[in-house]
Protein backbone atom coordinates (compact mmCIF):
# COMPACT_ATOMS: atom_id res chain seq x y z
CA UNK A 1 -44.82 49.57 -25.47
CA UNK A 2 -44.25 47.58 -22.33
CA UNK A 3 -45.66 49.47 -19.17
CA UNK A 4 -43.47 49.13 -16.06
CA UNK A 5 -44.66 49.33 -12.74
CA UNK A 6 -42.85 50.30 -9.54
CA UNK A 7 -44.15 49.13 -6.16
CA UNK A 8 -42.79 50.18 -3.31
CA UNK A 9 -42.78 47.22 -0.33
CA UNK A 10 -42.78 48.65 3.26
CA UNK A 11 -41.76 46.32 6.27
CA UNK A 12 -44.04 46.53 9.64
CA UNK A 13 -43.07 49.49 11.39
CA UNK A 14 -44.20 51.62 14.45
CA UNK A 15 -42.94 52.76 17.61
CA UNK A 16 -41.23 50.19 19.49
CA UNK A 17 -43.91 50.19 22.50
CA UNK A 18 -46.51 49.28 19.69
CA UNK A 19 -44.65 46.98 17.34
CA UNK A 20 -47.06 43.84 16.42
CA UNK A 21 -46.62 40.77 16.56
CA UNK A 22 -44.67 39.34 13.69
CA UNK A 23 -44.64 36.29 11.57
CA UNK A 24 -42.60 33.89 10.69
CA UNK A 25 -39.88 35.87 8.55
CA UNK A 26 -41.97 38.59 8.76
CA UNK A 27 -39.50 42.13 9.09
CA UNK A 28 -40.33 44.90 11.13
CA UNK A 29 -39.05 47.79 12.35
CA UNK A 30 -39.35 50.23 15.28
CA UNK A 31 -39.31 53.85 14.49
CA UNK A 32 -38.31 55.74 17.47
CA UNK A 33 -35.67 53.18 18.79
CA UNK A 34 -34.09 52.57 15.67
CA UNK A 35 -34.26 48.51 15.96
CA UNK A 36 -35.06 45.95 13.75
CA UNK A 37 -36.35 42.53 14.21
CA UNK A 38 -37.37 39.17 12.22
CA UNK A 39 -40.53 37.14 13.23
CA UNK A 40 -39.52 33.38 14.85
CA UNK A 41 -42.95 31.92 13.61
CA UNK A 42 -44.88 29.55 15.67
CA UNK A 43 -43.73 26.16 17.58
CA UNK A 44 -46.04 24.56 14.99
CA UNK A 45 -43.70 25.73 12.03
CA UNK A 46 -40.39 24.48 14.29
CA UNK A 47 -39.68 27.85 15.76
CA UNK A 48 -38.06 26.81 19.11
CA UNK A 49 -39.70 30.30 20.82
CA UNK A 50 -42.55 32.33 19.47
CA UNK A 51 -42.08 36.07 19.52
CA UNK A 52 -39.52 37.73 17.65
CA UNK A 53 -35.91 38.22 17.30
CA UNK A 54 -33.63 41.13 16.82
CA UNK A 55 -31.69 41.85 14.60
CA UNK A 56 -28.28 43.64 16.09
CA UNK A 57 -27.33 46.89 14.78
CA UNK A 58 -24.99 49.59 16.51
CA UNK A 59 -28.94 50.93 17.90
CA UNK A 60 -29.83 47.81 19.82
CA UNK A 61 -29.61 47.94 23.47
CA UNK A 62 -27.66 44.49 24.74
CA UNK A 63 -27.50 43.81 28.67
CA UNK A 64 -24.10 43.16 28.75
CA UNK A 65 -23.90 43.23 32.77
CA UNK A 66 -25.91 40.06 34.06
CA UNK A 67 -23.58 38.06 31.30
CA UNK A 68 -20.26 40.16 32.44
CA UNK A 69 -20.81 39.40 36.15
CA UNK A 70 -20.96 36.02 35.12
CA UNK A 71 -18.17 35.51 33.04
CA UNK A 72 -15.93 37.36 35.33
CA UNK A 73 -17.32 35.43 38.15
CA UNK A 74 -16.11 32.69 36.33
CA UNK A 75 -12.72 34.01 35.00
CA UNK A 76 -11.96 34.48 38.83
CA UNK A 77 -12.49 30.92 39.66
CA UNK A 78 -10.17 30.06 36.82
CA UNK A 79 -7.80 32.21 37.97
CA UNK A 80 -7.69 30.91 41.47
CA UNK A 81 -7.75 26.99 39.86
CA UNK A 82 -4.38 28.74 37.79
CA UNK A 83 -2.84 30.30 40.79
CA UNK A 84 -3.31 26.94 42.94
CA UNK A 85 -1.98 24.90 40.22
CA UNK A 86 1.27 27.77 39.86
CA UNK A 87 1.79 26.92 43.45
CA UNK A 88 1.73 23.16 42.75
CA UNK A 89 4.07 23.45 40.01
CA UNK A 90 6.48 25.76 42.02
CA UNK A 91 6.50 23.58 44.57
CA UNK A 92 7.29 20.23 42.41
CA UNK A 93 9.99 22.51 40.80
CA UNK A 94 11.36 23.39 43.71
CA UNK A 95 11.42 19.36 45.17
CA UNK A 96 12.92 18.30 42.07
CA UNK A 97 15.83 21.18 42.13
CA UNK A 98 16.55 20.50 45.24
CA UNK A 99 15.69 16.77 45.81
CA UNK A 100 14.03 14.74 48.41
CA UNK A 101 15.99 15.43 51.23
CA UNK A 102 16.71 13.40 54.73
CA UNK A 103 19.16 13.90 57.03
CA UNK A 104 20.21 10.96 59.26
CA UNK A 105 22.90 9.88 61.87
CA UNK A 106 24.17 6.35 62.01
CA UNK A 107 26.83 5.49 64.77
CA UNK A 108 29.07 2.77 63.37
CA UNK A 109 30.20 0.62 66.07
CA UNK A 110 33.94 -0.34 65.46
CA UNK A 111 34.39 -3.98 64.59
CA UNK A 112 31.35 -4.49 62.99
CA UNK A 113 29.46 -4.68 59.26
CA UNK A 114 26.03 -3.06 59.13
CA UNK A 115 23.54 -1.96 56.95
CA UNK A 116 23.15 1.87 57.09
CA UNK A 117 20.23 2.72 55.44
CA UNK A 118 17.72 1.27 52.47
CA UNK A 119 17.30 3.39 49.34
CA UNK A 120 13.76 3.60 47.56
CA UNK A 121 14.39 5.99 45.30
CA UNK A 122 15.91 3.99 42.03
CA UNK A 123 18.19 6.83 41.94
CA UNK A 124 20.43 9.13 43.98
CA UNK A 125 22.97 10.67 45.57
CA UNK A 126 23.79 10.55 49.50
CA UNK A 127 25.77 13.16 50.79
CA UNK A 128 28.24 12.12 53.90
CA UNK A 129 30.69 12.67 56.62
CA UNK A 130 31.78 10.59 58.52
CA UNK A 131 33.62 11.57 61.36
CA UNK A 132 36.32 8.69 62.82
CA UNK A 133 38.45 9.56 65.85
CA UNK A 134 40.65 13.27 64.49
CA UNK A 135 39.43 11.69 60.80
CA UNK A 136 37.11 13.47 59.05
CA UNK A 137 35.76 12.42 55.56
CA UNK A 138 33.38 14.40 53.24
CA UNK A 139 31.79 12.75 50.22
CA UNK A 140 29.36 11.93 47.41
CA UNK A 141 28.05 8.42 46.20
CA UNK A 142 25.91 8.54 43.12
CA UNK A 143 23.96 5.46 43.01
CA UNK A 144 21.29 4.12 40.62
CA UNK A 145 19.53 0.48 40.86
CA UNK A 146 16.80 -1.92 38.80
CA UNK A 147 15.58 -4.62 40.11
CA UNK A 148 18.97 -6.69 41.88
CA UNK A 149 21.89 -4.41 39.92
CA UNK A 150 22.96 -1.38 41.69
CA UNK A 151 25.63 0.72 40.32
CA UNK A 152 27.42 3.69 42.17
CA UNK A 153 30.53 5.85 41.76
CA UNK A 154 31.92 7.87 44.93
CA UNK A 155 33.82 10.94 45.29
CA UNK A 156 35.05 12.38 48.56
CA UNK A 157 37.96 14.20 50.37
CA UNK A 158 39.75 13.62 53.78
CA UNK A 159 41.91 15.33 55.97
CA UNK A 160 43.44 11.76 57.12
CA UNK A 161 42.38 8.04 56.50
CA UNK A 162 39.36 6.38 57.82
CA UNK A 163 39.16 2.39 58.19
CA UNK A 164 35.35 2.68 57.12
CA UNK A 165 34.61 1.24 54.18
CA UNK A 166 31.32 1.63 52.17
CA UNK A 167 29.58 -0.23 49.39
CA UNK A 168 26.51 -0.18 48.09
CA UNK A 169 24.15 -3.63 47.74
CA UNK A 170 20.56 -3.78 45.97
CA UNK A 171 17.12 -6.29 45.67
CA UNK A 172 14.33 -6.21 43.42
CA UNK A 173 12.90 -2.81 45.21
CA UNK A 174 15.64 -1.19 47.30
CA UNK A 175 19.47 -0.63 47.48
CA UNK A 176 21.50 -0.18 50.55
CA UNK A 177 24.60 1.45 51.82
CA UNK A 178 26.38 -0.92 54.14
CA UNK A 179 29.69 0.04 56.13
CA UNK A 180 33.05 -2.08 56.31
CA UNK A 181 34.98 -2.93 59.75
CA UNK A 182 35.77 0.28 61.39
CA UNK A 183 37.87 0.02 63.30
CA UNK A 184 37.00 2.28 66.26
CA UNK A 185 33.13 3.93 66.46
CA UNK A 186 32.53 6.39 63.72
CA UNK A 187 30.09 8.95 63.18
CA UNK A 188 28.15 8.79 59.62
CA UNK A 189 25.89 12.00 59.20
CA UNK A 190 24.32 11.42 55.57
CA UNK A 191 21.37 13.12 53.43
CA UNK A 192 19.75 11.38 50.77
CA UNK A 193 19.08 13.42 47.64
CA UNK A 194 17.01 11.59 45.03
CA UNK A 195 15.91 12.70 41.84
């Protein structure tokens, strides 16, 4: 008849003020504090520390508050980088809602063919009135240009006919708005809007 032994294989143990050294692998275990911990070995055997290393149960004692300081130190630097870069966005939202605006006065002398005012923008819209004697006219010209080619479409209203007549003229990095023989001095008050 087969005799069986049992052993019974105990780990390194003792309070945690008094807990050896351990080897590599080795297990051992501190009594009072209820915390476990595995041997690293030696820097000979490829351990990158010697000493040991815990083992985390819901006993161990973690210093939470050097690493929380930091990481909140940091989270509040992100946030600032977040709320300057909000701004930034607001603020491009709000330029491209409303456009690029400029507000300008040109006095058109009567008699006479001029250039009003070069575009940059490859798109737009200029908003007008031109004011000619009792005549007042209120309008819109949507424009859009590449390279020579301009194309534009305007809409406006008037209480009674102007003799001002504008068109719209383009090179290879600007367009223009050019007025027509009017015939006595007119007032053109105009805002660019580009988008």
């Amino acid at each position: 008849m087969a005799i069986v032994q049992i052993s019974k294989i105990q780990q390194r143990r003792g309070l945690q003020q008094d807990l050896p050294q351990l080897s590599g692998g080795e297990i051992g275990w501190s009594i009072d504090t209820r915390r476990i911990y595995i041997g690293n070995g030696n820097i000979d055997e490829g351990a990158p520390v010697e000493g040991r290393t815990e083992i985390l149960t819901e006993f161990s004692i973690i210093n939470f508050t050097d690493t929380l300081t930091s990481n909140v130190a940091t989270l509040q630097s992100n946030i600032s980088v977040l709320q300057g870069n909000i701004v930034t966005i607001n603020a491009e939202i709000a330029t491209l809602q409303a456009g690029t605006l400029s507000s300008n006065v040109a006095t058109l002398t009567g008699g006479t063919t001029g250039l009003v005012v070069g575009l940059h923008p490859s798109s737009g819209i200029i908003n007008y009135t031109l004011a000619q004697g009792s005549s007042v006219r209120s309008g819109a010209i949507k424009y859009s240009f590449s390279n020579s080619a301009v194309s534009y479409d305007e809409e406006y209203s008037q209480d009674s006919a102007t003799t001002v007549q504008l068109t719209m003229t383009a090179n290879s990095s600007s367009a223009s708005l050019n007025y027509n023989n009017p015939s006595v001095t007119s007032t053109l008050t105009y805002r660019l809007q580009s988008f």
